[in-house]
Protein backbone atom coordinates (compact mmCIF):
# COMPACT_ATOMS: atom_id res chain seq x y z
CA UNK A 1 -9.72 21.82 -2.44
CA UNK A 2 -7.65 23.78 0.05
CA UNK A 3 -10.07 26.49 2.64
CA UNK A 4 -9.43 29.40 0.10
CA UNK A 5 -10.65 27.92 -3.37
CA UNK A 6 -14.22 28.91 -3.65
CA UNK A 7 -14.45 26.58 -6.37
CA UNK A 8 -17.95 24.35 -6.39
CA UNK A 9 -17.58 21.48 -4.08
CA UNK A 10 -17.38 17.60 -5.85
CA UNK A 11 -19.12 15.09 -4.60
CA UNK A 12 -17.94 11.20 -3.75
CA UNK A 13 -19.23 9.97 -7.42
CA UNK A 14 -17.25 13.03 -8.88
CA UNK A 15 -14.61 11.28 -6.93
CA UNK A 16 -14.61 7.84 -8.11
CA UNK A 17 -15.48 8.69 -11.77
CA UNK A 18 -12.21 11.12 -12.02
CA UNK A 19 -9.99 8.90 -9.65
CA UNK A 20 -11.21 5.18 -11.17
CA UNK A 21 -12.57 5.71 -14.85
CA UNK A 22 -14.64 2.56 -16.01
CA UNK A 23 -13.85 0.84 -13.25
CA UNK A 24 -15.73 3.21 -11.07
CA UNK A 25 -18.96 1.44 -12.10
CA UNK A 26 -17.81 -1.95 -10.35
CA UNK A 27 -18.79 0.48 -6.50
CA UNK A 28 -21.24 2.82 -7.00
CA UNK A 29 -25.28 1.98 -6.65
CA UNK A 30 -27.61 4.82 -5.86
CA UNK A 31 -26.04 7.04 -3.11
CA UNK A 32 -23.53 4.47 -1.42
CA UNK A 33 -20.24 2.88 -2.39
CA UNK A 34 -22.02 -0.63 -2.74
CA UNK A 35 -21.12 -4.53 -4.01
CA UNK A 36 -23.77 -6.50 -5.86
CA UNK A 37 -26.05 -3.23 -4.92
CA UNK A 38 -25.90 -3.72 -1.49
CA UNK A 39 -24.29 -0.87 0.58
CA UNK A 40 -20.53 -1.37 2.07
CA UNK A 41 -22.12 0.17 5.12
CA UNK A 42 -24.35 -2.99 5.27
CA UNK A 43 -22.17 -5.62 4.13
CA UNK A 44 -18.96 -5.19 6.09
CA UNK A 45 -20.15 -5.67 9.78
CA UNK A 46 -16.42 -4.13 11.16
CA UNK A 47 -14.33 -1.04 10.66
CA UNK A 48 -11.33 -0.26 9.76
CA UNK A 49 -11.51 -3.17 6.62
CA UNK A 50 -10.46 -3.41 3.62
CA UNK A 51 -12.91 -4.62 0.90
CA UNK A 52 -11.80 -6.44 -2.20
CA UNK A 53 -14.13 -6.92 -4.58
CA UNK A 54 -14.02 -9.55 -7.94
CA UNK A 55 -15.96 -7.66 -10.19
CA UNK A 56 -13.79 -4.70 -10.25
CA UNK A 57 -10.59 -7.22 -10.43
CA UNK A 58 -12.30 -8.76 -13.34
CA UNK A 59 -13.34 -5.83 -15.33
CA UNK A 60 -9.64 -4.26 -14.65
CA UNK A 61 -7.62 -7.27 -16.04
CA UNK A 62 -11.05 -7.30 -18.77
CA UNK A 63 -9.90 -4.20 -20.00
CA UNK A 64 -6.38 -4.81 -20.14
CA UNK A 65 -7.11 -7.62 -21.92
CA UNK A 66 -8.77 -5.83 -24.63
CA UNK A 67 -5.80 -4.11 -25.44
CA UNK A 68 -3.01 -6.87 -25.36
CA UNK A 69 -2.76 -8.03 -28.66
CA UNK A 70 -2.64 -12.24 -27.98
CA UNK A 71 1.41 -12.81 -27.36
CA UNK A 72 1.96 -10.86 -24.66
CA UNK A 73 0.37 -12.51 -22.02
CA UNK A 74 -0.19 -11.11 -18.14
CA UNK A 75 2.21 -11.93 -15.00
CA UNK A 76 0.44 -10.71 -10.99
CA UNK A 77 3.16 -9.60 -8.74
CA UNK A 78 1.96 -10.89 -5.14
CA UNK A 79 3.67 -8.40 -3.69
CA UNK A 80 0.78 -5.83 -4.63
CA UNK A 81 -1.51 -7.23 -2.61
CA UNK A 82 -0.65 -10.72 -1.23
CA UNK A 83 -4.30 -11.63 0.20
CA UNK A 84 -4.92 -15.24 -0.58
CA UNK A 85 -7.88 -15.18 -1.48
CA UNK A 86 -7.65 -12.35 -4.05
CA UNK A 87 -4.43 -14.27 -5.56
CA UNK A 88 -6.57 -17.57 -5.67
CA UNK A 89 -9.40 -15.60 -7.40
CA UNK A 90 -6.76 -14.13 -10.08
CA UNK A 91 -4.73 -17.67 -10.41
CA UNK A 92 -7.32 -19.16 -13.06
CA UNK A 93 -7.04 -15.35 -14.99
CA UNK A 94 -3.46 -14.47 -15.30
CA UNK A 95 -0.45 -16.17 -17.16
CA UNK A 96 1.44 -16.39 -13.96
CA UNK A 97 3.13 -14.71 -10.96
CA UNK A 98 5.72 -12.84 -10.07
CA UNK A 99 7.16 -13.43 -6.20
CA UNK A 100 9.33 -11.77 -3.87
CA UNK A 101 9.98 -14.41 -1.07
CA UNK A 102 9.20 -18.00 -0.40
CA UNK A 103 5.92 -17.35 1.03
CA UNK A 104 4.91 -15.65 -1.94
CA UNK A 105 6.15 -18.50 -4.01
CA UNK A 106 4.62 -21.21 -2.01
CA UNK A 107 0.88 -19.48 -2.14
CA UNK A 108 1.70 -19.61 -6.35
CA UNK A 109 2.38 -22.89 -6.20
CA UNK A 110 -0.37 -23.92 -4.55
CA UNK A 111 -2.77 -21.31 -6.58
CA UNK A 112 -1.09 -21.99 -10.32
CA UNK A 113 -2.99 -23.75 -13.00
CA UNK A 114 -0.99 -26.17 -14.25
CA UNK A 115 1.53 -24.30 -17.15
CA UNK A 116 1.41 -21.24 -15.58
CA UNK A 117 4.97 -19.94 -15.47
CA UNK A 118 6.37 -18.21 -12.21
CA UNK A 119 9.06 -16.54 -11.26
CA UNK A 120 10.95 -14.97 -8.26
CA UNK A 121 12.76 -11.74 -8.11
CA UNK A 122 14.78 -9.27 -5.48
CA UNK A 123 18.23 -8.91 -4.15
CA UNK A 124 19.48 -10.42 -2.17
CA UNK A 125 17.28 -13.95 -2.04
CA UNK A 126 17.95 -16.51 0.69
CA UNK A 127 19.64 -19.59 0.56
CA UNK A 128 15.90 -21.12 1.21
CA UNK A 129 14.32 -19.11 -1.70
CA UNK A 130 17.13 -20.50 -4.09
CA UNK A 131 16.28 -24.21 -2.75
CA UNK A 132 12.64 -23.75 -2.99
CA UNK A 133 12.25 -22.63 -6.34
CA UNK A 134 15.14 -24.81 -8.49
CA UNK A 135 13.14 -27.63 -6.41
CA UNK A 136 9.54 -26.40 -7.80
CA UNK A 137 10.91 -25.24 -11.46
CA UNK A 138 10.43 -21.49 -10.84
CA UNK A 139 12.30 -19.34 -12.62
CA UNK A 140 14.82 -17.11 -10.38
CA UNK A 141 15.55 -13.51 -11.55
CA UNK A 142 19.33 -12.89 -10.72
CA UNK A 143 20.09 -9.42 -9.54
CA UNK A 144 23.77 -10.17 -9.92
CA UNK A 145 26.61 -12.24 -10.72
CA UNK A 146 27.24 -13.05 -7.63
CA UNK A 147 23.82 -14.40 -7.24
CA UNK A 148 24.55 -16.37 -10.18
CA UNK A 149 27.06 -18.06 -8.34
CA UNK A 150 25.22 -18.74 -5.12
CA UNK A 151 22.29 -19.85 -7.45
CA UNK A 152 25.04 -22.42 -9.33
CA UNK A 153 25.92 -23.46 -5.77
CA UNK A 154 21.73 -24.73 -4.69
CA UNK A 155 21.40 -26.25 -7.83
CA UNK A 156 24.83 -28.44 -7.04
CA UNK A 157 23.40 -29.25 -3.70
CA UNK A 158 19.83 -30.37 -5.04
CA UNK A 159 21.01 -32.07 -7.81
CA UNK A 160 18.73 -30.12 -9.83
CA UNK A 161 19.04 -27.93 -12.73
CA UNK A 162 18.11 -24.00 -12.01
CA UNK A 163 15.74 -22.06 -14.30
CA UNK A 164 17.10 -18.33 -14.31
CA UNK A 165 16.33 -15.05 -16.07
CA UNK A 166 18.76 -12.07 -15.97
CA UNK A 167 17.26 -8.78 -14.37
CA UNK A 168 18.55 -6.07 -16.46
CA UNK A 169 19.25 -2.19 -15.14
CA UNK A 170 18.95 -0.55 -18.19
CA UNK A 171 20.89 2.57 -19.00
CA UNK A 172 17.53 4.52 -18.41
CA UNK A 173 14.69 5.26 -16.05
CA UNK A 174 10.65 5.41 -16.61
CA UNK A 175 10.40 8.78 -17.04
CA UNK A 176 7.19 9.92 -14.82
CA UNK A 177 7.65 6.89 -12.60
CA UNK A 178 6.68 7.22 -8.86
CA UNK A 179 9.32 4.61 -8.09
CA UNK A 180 12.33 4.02 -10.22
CA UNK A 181 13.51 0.67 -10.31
CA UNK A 182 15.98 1.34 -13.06
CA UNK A 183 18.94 3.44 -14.39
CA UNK A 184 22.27 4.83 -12.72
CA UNK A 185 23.63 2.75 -9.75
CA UNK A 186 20.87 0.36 -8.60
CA UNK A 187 20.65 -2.51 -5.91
CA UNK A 188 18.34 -4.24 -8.57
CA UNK A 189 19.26 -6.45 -11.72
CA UNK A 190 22.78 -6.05 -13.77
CA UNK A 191 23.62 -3.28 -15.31
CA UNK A 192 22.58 -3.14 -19.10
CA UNK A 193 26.62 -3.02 -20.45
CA UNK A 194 27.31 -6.44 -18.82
CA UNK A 195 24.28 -8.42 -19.72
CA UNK A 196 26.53 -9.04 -23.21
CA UNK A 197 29.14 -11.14 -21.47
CA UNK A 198 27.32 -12.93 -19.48
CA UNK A 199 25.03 -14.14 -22.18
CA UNK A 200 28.12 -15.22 -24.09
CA UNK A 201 29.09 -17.41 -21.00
CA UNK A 202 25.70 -19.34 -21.36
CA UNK A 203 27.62 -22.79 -21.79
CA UNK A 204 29.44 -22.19 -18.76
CA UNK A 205 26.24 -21.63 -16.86
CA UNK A 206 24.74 -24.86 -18.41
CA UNK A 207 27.44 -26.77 -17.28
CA UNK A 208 27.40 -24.84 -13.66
CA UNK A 209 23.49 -26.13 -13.31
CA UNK A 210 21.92 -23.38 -14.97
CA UNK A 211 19.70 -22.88 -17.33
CA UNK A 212 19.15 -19.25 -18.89
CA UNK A 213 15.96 -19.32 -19.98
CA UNK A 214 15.40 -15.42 -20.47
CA UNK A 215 15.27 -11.63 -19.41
CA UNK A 216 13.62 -9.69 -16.70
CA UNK A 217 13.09 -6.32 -17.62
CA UNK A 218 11.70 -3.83 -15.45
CA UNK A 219 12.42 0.26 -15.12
CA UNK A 220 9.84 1.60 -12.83
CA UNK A 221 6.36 1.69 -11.91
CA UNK A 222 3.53 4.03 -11.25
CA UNK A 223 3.86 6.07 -14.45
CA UNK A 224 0.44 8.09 -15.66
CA UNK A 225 2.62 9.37 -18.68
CA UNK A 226 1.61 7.37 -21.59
CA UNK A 227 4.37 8.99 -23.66
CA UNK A 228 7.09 7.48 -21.29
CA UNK A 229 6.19 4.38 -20.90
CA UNK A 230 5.95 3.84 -24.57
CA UNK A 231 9.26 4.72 -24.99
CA UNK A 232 10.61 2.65 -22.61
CA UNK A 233 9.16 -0.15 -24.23
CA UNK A 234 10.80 0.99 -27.33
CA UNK A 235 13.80 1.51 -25.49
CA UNK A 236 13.79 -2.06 -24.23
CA UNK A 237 12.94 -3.80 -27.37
CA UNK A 238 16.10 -2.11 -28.89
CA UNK A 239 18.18 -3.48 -26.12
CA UNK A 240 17.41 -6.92 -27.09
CA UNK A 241 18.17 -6.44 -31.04
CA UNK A 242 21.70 -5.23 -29.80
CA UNK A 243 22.18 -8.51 -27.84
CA UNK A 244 21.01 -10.90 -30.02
CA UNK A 245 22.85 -9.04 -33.02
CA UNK A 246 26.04 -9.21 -30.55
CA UNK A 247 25.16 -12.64 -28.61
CA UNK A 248 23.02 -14.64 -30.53
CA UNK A 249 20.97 -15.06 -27.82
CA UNK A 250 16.88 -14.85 -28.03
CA UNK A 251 15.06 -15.05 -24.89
CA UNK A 252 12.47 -17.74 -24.47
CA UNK A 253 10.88 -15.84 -21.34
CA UNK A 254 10.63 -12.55 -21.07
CA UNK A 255 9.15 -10.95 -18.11
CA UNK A 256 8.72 -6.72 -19.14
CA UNK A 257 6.94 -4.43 -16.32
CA UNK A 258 5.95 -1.30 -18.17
CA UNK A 259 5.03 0.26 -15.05
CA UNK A 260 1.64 1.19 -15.31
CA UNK A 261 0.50 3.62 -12.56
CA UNK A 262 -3.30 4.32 -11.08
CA UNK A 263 -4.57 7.66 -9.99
CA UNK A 264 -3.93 8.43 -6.56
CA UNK A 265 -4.02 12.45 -6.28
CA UNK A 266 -5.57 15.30 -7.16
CA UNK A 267 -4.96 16.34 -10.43
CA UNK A 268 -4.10 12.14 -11.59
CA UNK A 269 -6.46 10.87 -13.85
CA UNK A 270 -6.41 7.23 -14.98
CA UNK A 271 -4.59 5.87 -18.24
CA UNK A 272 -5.72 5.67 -21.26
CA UNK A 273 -5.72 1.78 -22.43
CA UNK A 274 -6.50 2.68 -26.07
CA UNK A 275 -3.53 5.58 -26.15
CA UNK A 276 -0.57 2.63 -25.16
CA UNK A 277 -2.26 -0.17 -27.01
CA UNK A 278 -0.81 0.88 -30.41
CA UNK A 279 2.86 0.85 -28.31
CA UNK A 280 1.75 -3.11 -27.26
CA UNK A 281 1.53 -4.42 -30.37
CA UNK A 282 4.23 -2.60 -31.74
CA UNK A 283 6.14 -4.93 -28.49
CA UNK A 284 4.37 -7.69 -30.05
CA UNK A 285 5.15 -7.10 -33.49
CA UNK A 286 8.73 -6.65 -32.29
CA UNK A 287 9.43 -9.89 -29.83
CA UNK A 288 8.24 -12.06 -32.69
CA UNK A 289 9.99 -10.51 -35.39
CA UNK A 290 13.07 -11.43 -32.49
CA UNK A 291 12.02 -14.83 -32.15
CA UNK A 292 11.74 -15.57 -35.97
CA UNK A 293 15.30 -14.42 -36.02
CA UNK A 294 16.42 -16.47 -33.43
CA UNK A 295 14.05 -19.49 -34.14
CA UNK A 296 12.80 -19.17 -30.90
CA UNK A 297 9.05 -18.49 -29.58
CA UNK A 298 9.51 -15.68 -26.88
CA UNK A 299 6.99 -15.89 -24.19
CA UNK A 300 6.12 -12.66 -23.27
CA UNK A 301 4.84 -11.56 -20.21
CA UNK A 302 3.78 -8.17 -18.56
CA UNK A 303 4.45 -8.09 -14.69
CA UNK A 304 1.83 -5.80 -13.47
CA UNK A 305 0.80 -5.93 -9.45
CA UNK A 306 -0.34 -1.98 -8.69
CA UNK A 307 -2.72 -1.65 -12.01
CA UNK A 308 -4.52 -4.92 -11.54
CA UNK A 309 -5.61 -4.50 -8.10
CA UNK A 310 -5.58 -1.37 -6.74
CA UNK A 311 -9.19 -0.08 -8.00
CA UNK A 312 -10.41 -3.34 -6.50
CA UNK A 313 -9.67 -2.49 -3.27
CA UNK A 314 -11.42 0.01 -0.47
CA UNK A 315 -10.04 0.57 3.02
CA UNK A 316 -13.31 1.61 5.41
CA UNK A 317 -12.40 3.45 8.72
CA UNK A 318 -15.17 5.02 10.77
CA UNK A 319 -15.13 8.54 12.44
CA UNK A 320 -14.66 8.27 15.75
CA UNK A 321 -14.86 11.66 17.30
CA UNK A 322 -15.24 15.11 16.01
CA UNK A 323 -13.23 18.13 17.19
CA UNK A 324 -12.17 21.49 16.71
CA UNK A 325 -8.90 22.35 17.18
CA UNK A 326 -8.19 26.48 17.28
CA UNK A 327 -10.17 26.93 14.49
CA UNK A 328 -8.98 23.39 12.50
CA UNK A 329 -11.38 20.77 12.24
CA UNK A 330 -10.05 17.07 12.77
CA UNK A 331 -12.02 13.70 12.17
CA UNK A 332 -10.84 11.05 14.34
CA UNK A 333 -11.18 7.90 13.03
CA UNK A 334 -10.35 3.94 14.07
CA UNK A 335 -7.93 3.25 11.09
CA UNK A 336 -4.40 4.85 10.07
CA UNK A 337 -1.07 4.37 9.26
CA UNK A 338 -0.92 1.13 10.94
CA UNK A 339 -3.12 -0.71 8.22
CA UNK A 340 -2.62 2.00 5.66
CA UNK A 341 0.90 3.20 5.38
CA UNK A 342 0.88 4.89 1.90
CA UNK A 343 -1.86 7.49 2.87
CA UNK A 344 -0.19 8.72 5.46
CA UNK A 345 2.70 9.23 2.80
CA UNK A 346 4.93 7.18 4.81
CA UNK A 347 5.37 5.06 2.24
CA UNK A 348 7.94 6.37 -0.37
CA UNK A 349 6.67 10.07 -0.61
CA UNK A 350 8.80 12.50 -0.59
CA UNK A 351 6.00 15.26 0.10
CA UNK A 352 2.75 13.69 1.41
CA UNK A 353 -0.41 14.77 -0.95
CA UNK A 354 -4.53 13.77 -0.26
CA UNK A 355 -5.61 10.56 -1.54
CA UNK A 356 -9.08 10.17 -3.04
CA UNK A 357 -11.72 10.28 0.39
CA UNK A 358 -15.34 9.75 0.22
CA UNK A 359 -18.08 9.45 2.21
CA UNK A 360 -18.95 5.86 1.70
CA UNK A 361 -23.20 6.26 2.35
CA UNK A 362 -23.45 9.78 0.80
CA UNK A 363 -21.91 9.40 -2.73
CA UNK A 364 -24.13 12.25 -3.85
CA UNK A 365 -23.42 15.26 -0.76
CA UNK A 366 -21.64 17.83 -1.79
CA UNK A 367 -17.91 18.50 -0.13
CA UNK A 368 -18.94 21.66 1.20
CA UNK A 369 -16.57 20.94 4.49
CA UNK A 370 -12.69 20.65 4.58
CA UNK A 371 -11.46 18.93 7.40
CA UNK A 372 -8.23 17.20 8.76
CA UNK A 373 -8.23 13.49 9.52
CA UNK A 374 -6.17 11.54 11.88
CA UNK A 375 -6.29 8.34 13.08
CA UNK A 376 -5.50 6.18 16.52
CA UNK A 377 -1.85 6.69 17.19
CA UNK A 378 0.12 8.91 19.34
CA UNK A 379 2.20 9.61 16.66
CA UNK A 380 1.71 12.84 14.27
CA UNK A 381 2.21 10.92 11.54
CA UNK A 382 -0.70 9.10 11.86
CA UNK A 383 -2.58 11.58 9.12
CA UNK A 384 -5.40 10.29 6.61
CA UNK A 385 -6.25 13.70 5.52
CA UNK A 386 -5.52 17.38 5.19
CA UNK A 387 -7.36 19.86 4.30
CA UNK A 388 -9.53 16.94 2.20
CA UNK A 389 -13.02 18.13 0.80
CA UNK A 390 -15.48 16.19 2.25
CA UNK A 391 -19.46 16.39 3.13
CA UNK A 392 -20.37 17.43 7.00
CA UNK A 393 -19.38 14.09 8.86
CA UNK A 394 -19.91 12.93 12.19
CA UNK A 395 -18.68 9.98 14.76
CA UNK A 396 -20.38 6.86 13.13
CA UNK A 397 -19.98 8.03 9.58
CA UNK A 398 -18.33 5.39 7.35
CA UNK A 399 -14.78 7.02 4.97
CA UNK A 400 -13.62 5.19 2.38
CA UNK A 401 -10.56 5.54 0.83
CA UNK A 402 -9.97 4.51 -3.23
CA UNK A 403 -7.44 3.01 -4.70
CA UNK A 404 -6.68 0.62 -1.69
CA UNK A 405 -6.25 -2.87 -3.50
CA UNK A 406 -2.12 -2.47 -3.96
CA UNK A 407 0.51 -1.77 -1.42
CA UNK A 408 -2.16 -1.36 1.97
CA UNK A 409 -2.65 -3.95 4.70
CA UNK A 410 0.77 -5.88 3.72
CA UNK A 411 2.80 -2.90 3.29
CA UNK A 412 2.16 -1.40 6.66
CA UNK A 413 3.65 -1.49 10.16
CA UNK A 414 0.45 -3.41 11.26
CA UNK A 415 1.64 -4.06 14.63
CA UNK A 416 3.17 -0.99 15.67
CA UNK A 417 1.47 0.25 19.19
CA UNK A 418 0.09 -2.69 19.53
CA UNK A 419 -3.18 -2.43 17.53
CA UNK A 420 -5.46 -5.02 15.88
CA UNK A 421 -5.28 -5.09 12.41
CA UNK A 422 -7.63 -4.58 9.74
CA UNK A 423 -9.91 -7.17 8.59
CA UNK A 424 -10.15 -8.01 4.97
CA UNK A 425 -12.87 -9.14 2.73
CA UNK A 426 -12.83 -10.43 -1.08
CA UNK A 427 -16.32 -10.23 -1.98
């Protein structure tokens, strides 16, 4: 709400309910954003935090669930939100994780049931990553021939046989994506038109130490256009027709990201599980119908990190100081970009837009008040808030800020000017 809508001021449960859906019931109790119906205010004894919480990580891969027909199962990607304890709470829940260094894949090793399946992708991996997962069996997405190569070279040098998946770029992009991963001239996977060959080289990579075990597909992420990202599945699945028709080859593994997004802005509302599940089991239906061809079982997964975990989370900074600036009021507050990167819209945005604020002990005021918010640093950049409908706050007051769970603590410049970070709680 910018200072000249006159339009009837939300208030914080508005918020959640239009930002979080379903999963908006896992915070709210009486007036205050609350777990286990006592008050954040209460619980967290420190600001700025960010607070995980199980139940809403539960009911978000719950209701997934629901709508994945049996064979496609569910892959984490750490790099979401690599918290330890959150990835140890999901470990017994998911089919497996998805890493992006050796520190993610040594906290999956030590978190995985036994059988799950995990798997490492990005360009450019280090000679160490190679090592350390051909040594622990974890299956290494190669970005490029030339990886291939260097991947041929570890396994040589370990004696030991390399598990590896092909990252495709396919010829198109997620339509509606925030971030596209996929399509024209990328730094990730090989392009779509010379997946063909290489799959007809397969016994020269068995003989070179490696073992091609599947395909990693992924085309973007942070789509709310249900339309799109059924299509790209469609898209994908008639990808892998053409190469088996032309190859012979049938994946065993298959690691798909169909780029779910969350609601982060005004205007976003949440996806609609029951709109794409008709487009999952038509996946389903279509990967067996594959594997029955090739008289292989393919082992579906779907890498999701942002959709899993990003509801679960809420980063807490208190106001600090109130002031009024020629006629602009600011809130001051003792978090920012440091810990929380993406709200200042440092993070990837080409225009930064208001993320969903609320007054964490007054769910129920109206926000009758529009105010900037800024945080700590001597740096205009540091900016939580403009022009963001809230109630009448003052120093003391607790804001909370939705959608926190993916991309916050670990994707931001925590120790730029020097400043503690932010404390985090799974509770």
């Amino acid at each position: 709400m910018s200072r000249s809508e006159p339009n009837t001021p939300t208030t914080g449960r508005d918020v959640l309910a239009t930002t979080l859906g379903p999963l908006a019931d896992c915070w709210e109790a009486e007036a205050a954003l609350s777990i286990d119906g006592q008050p954040l205010s209460a619980r967290i004894p420190t600001s700025p935090a960010y607070v995980y919480s199980r139940r809403c990580l539960d009911a978000a891969l719950a209701g997934l669930r629901a709508q994945l027909p049996p064979g496609l199962g569910i892959h984490y990607a750490i790099k979401a939100n690599p918290f330890a304890p959150l990835v140890r709470h999901l470990a017994g829940r998911v089919d497996g994780f998805d890493c992006a260094s050796e520190a993610e894949m040594r906290l999956a090793a030590e978190v995985a049931a036994p059988g799950q399946h995990l798997s490492i992708a990005g360009p450019a991996k280090s000679r160490a990553e190679h090592r350390f997962a051909i040594k622990q069996g974890i299956t290494i997405n190669a970005e490029s021939e030339g990886e291939l190569e260097r991947i041929a070279t570890a396994a040589r040098m370990a004696g030991r046989r390399a598990r590896v998946a092909l990252r495709v770029n396919p010829p198109f992009s997620l339509k509606g994506s925030g971030m596209h991963m996929g399509g024209g001239a990328r730094p990730f996977g090989i392009d779509s038109e010379a997946i063909p060959a290489l799959l007809a080289q397969r016994e020269r990579l068995e003989t070179a130490g490696i073992d091609l075990v599947g395909l990693h597909l992924f085309a973007g992420s942070q789509s709310l256009d249900h339309e799109a990202i059924s299509q790209a599945l469609t898209a994908w699945t008639d990808l892998l027709r053409a190469w088996q028709a032309d190859t012979g080859f049938t994946p065993a593994e298959l690691i798909l990201g169909p780029g779910l997004g969350v609601a982060y802005h005004p205007g976003e509302r949440p996806l609609d599980l029951d709109v794409l599940a008709p487009a999952f089991r038509q996946l389903d239906e279509t990967l067996r119908a594959l594997g029955e061809a090739g008289g292989v079982r393919v082992d579906a997964r779907l890498e999701m990190g942002r959709f899993l975990v990003a509801a679960a989370g809420i980063y807490l900074t208190r106001v600090v100081d109130r002031k009024v600036s020629r006629g602009r009021t600011f809130l001051l507050c003792d978090g920012g970009m440091h810990h929380h990167l993406a709200l200042s819209g440092n993070l990837g945005a080409v225009l930064r837009r208001n993320w969903p604020l609320v007054a964490a002990d007054r769910l129920d005021a109206p926000a009758d008040e529009t105010v900037d918010l800024a945080g700590p640093l001597c740096t205009p950049l540091d900016v939580l808030g403009r022009d963001q409908a809230l109630p009448a706050l003052a120093p003391g007051d607790l804001v909370a800020v939705l959608q926190s769970g993916a991309y916050g603590a670990s994707a931001s410049p925590a120790g730029f000017l020097s400043r503690e970070a932010a404390v985090e709680y799974l509770i």
